[in-house]
C-alpha atoms as a PDB file:
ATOM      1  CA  UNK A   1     -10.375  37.151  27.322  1.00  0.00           C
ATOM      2  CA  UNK A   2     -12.703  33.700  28.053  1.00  0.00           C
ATOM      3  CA  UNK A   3     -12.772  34.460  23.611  1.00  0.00           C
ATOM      4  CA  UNK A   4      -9.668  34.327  23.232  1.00  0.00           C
ATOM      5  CA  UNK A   5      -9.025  31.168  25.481  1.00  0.00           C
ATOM      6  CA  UNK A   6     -11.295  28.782  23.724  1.00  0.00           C
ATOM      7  CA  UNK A   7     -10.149  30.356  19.671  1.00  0.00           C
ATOM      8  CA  UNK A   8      -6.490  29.260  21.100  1.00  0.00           C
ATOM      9  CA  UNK A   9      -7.881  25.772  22.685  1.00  0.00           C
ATOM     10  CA  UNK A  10      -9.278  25.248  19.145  1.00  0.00           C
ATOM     11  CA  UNK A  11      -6.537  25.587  17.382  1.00  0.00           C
ATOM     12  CA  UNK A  12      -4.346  23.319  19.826  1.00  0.00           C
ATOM     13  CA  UNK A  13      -6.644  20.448  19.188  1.00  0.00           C
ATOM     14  CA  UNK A  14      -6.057  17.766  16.900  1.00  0.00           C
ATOM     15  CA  UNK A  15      -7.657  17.874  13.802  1.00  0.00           C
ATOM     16  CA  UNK A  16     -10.278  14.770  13.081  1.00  0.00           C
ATOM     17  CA  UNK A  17      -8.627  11.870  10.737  1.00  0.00           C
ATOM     18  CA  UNK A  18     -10.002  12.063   7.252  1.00  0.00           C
ATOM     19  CA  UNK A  19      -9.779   8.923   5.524  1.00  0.00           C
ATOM     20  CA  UNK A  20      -7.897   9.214   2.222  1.00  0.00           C
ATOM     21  CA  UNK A  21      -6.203   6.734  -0.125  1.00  0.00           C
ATOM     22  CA  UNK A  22      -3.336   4.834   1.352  1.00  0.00           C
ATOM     23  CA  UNK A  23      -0.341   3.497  -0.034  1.00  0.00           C
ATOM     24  CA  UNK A  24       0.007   0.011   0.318  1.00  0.00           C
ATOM     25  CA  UNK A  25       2.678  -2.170  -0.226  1.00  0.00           C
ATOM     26  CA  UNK A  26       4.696  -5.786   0.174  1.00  0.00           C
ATOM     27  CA  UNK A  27       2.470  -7.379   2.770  1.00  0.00           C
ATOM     28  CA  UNK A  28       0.129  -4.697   3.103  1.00  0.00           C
ATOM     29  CA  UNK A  29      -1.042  -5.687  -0.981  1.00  0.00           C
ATOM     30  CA  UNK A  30      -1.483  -9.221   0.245  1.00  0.00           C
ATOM     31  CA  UNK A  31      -3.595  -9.117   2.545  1.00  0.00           C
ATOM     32  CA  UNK A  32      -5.674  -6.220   0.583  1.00  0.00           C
ATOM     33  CA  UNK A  33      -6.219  -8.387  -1.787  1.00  0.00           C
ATOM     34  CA  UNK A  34      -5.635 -12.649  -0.906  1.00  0.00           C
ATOM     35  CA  UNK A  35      -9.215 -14.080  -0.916  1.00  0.00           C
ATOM     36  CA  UNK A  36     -10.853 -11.033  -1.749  1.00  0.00           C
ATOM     37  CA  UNK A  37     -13.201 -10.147  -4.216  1.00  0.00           C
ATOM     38  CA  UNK A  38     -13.250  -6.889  -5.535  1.00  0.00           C
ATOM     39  CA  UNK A  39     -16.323  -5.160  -7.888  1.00  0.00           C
ATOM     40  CA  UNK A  40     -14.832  -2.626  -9.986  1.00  0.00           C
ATOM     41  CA  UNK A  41     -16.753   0.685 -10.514  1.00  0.00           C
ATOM     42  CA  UNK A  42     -17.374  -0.374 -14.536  1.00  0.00           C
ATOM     43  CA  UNK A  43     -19.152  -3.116 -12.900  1.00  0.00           C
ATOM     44  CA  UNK A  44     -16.492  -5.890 -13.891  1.00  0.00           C
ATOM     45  CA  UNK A  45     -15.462  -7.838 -10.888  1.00  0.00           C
ATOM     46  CA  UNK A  46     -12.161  -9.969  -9.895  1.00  0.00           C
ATOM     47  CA  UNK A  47     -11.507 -12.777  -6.853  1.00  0.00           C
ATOM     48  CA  UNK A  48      -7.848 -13.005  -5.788  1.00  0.00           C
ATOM     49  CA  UNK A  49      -6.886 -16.363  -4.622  1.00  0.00           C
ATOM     50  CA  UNK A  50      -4.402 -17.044  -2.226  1.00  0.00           C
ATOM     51  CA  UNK A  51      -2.268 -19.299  -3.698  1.00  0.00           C
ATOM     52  CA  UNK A  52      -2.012 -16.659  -6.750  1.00  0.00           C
ATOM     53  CA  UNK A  53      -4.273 -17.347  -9.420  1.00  0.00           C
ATOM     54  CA  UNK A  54      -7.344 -14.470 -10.087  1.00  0.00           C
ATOM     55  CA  UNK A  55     -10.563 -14.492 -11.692  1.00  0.00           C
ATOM     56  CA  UNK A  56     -12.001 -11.532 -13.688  1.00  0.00           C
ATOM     57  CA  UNK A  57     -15.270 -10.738 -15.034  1.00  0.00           C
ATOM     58  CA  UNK A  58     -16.724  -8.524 -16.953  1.00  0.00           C
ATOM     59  CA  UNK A  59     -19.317 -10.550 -19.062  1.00  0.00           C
ATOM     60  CA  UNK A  60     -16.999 -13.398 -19.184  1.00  0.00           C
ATOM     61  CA  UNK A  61     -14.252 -15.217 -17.056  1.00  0.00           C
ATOM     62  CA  UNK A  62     -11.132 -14.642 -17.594  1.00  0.00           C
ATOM     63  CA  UNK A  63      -8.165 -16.849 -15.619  1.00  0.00           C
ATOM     64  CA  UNK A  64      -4.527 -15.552 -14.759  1.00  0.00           C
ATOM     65  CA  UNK A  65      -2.191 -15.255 -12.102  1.00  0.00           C
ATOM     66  CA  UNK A  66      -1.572 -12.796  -9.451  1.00  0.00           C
ATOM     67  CA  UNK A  67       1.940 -11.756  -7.378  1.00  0.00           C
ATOM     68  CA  UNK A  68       3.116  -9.323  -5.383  1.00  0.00           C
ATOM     69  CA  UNK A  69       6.549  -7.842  -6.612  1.00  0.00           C
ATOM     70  CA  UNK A  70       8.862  -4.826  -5.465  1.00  0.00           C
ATOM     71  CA  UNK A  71       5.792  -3.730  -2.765  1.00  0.00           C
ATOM     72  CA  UNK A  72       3.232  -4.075  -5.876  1.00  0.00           C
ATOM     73  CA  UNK A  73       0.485  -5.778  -7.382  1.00  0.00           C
ATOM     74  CA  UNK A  74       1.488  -8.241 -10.278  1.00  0.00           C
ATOM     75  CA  UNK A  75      -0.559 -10.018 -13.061  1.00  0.00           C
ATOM     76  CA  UNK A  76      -0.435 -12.261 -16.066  1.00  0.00           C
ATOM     77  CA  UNK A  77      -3.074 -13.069 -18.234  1.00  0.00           C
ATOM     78  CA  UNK A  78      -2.315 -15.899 -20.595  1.00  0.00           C
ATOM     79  CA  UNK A  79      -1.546 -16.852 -23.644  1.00  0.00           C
ATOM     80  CA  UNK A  80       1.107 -13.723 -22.500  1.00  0.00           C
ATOM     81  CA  UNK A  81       3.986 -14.628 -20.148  1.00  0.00           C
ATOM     82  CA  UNK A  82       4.436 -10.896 -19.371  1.00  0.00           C
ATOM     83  CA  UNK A  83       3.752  -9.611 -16.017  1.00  0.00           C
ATOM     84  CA  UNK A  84       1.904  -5.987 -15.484  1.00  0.00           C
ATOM     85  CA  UNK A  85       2.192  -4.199 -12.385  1.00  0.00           C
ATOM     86  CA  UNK A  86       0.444  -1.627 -10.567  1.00  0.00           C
ATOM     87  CA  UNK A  87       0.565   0.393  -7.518  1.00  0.00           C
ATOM     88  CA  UNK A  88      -2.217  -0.730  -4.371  1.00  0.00           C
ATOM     89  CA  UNK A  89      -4.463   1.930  -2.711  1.00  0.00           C
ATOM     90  CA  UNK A  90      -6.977   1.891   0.019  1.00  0.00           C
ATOM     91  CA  UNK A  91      -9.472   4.194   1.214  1.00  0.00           C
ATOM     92  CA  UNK A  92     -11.699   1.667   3.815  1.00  0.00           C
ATOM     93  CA  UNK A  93     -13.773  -0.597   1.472  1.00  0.00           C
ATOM     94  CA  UNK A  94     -12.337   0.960  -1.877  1.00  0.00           C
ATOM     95  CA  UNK A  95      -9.139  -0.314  -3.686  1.00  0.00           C
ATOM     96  CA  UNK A  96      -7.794   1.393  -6.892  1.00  0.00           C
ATOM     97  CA  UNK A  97      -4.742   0.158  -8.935  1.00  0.00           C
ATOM     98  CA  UNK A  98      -2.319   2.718 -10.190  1.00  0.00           C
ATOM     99  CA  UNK A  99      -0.881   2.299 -13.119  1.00  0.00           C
ATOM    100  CA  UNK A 100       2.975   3.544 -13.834  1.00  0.00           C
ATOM    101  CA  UNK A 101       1.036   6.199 -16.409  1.00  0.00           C
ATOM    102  CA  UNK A 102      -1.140   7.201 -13.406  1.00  0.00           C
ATOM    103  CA  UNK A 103      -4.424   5.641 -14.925  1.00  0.00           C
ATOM    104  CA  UNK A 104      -6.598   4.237 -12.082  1.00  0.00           C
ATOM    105  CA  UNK A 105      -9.244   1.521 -11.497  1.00  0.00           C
ATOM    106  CA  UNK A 106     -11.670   1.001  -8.666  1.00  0.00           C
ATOM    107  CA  UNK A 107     -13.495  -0.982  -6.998  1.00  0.00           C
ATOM    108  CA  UNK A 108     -14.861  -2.140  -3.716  1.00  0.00           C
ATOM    109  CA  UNK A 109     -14.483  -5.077  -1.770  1.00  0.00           C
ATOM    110  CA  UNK A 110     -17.744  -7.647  -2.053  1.00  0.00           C
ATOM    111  CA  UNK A 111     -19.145  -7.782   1.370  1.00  0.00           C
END
Protein backbone atom coordinates (compact mmCIF):
# COMPACT_ATOMS: atom_id res chain seq x y z
CA UNK A 1 0.00 0.00 0.00
CA UNK A 2 3.07 2.54 1.41
CA UNK A 3 4.01 1.53 -2.88
CA UNK A 4 1.33 2.64 -4.05
CA UNK A 5 1.22 5.97 -1.97
CA UNK A 6 4.52 7.37 -3.01
CA UNK A 7 3.99 6.01 -7.26
CA UNK A 8 0.66 8.33 -6.80
CA UNK A 9 2.68 11.26 -4.81
CA UNK A 10 5.02 11.08 -7.85
CA UNK A 11 2.87 11.55 -10.28
CA UNK A 12 1.00 14.55 -8.43
CA UNK A 13 4.20 16.47 -8.37
CA UNK A 14 5.14 19.06 -10.66
CA UNK A 15 7.35 18.24 -13.23
CA UNK A 16 10.94 20.27 -13.16
CA UNK A 17 10.99 23.40 -15.77
CA UNK A 18 13.07 22.56 -18.79
CA UNK A 19 14.34 25.48 -20.43
CA UNK A 20 13.37 25.62 -24.11
CA UNK A 21 13.25 28.37 -26.75
CA UNK A 22 10.90 31.19 -26.02
CA UNK A 23 8.97 33.34 -28.10
CA UNK A 24 9.72 36.76 -27.76
CA UNK A 25 8.15 39.66 -28.92
CA UNK A 26 7.41 43.75 -28.96
CA UNK A 27 9.30 44.69 -25.83
CA UNK A 28 10.46 41.41 -24.97
CA UNK A 29 12.89 41.72 -28.58
CA UNK A 30 14.15 44.98 -27.19
CA UNK A 31 15.44 44.34 -24.42
CA UNK A 32 16.88 40.80 -25.85
CA UNK A 33 18.69 42.53 -27.94
CA UNK A 34 19.35 46.79 -27.12
CA UNK A 35 23.07 46.97 -26.16
CA UNK A 36 23.77 43.51 -26.62
CA UNK A 37 26.24 41.76 -28.42
CA UNK A 38 25.54 38.59 -29.77
CA UNK A 39 28.36 35.81 -31.28
CA UNK A 40 26.70 33.78 -33.77
CA UNK A 41 27.48 30.00 -33.87
CA UNK A 42 29.42 30.55 -37.56
CA UNK A 43 31.53 32.65 -35.44
CA UNK A 44 30.28 36.08 -37.01
CA UNK A 45 29.22 38.43 -34.33
CA UNK A 46 26.68 41.58 -34.17
CA UNK A 47 26.24 44.63 -31.33
CA UNK A 48 22.72 46.10 -31.25
CA UNK A 49 22.66 49.66 -30.29
CA UNK A 50 20.01 51.26 -28.60
CA UNK A 51 19.19 53.99 -30.52
CA UNK A 52 18.87 51.39 -33.60
CA UNK A 53 21.83 51.14 -35.57
CA UNK A 54 23.84 47.39 -35.49
CA UNK A 55 27.18 46.26 -36.20
CA UNK A 56 28.01 42.88 -37.83
CA UNK A 57 31.06 40.98 -38.30
CA UNK A 58 32.14 38.30 -39.84
CA UNK A 59 35.70 39.23 -41.14
CA UNK A 60 34.57 42.67 -41.79
CA UNK A 61 32.14 45.41 -40.40
CA UNK A 62 29.25 45.85 -41.75
CA UNK A 63 26.78 49.02 -40.55
CA UNK A 64 22.82 49.04 -40.70
CA UNK A 65 19.93 49.68 -38.76
CA UNK A 66 17.88 47.73 -36.43
CA UNK A 67 13.81 48.02 -35.37
CA UNK A 68 11.43 46.23 -33.81
CA UNK A 69 8.14 45.88 -35.93
CA UNK A 70 4.74 43.86 -35.51
CA UNK A 71 6.48 41.99 -32.14
CA UNK A 72 9.72 41.29 -34.46
CA UNK A 73 13.16 41.91 -35.16
CA UNK A 74 13.80 44.38 -38.14
CA UNK A 75 16.96 45.22 -40.25
CA UNK A 76 18.35 47.19 -43.12
CA UNK A 77 21.57 46.96 -44.50
CA UNK A 78 22.41 49.73 -46.90
CA UNK A 79 22.81 50.69 -50.02
CA UNK A 80 19.07 48.68 -49.69
CA UNK A 81 16.15 50.61 -48.15
CA UNK A 82 14.31 47.29 -47.62
CA UNK A 83 13.66 46.06 -44.24
CA UNK A 84 14.00 42.07 -43.34
CA UNK A 85 12.36 40.67 -40.47
CA UNK A 86 12.63 37.78 -38.33
CA UNK A 87 11.08 36.10 -35.47
CA UNK A 88 13.18 36.45 -31.68
CA UNK A 89 13.92 33.31 -29.57
CA UNK A 90 15.52 32.69 -26.28
CA UNK A 91 16.72 29.78 -24.54
CA UNK A 92 18.92 31.60 -21.38
CA UNK A 93 22.15 32.91 -23.04
CA UNK A 94 21.18 31.71 -26.69
CA UNK A 95 19.16 33.84 -29.23
CA UNK A 96 18.19 32.47 -32.72
CA UNK A 97 16.34 34.51 -35.45
CA UNK A 98 13.61 32.80 -37.37
CA UNK A 99 13.19 33.49 -40.56
CA UNK A 100 9.46 33.53 -42.28
CA UNK A 101 10.99 30.23 -44.34
CA UNK A 102 11.88 28.76 -40.90
CA UNK A 103 15.76 29.07 -41.47
CA UNK A 104 17.48 29.86 -38.12
CA UNK A 105 20.63 31.60 -36.79
CA UNK A 106 22.29 31.47 -33.41
CA UNK A 107 24.18 32.85 -31.27
CA UNK A 108 24.97 33.70 -27.72
CA UNK A 109 25.10 36.71 -25.86
CA UNK A 110 28.99 38.05 -25.21
CA UNK A 111 29.43 37.93 -21.54
Amino acid sequence: MRRIALILLAFMLPLPAFAGWVRLDGAAVRDALSGQKVIYDSGAWQTFASAGRTLYNAGHDSWGYWTVRNGRYCSQWPPSNGWVCYAVERDGQRVRFVAESGATTTGRYAR
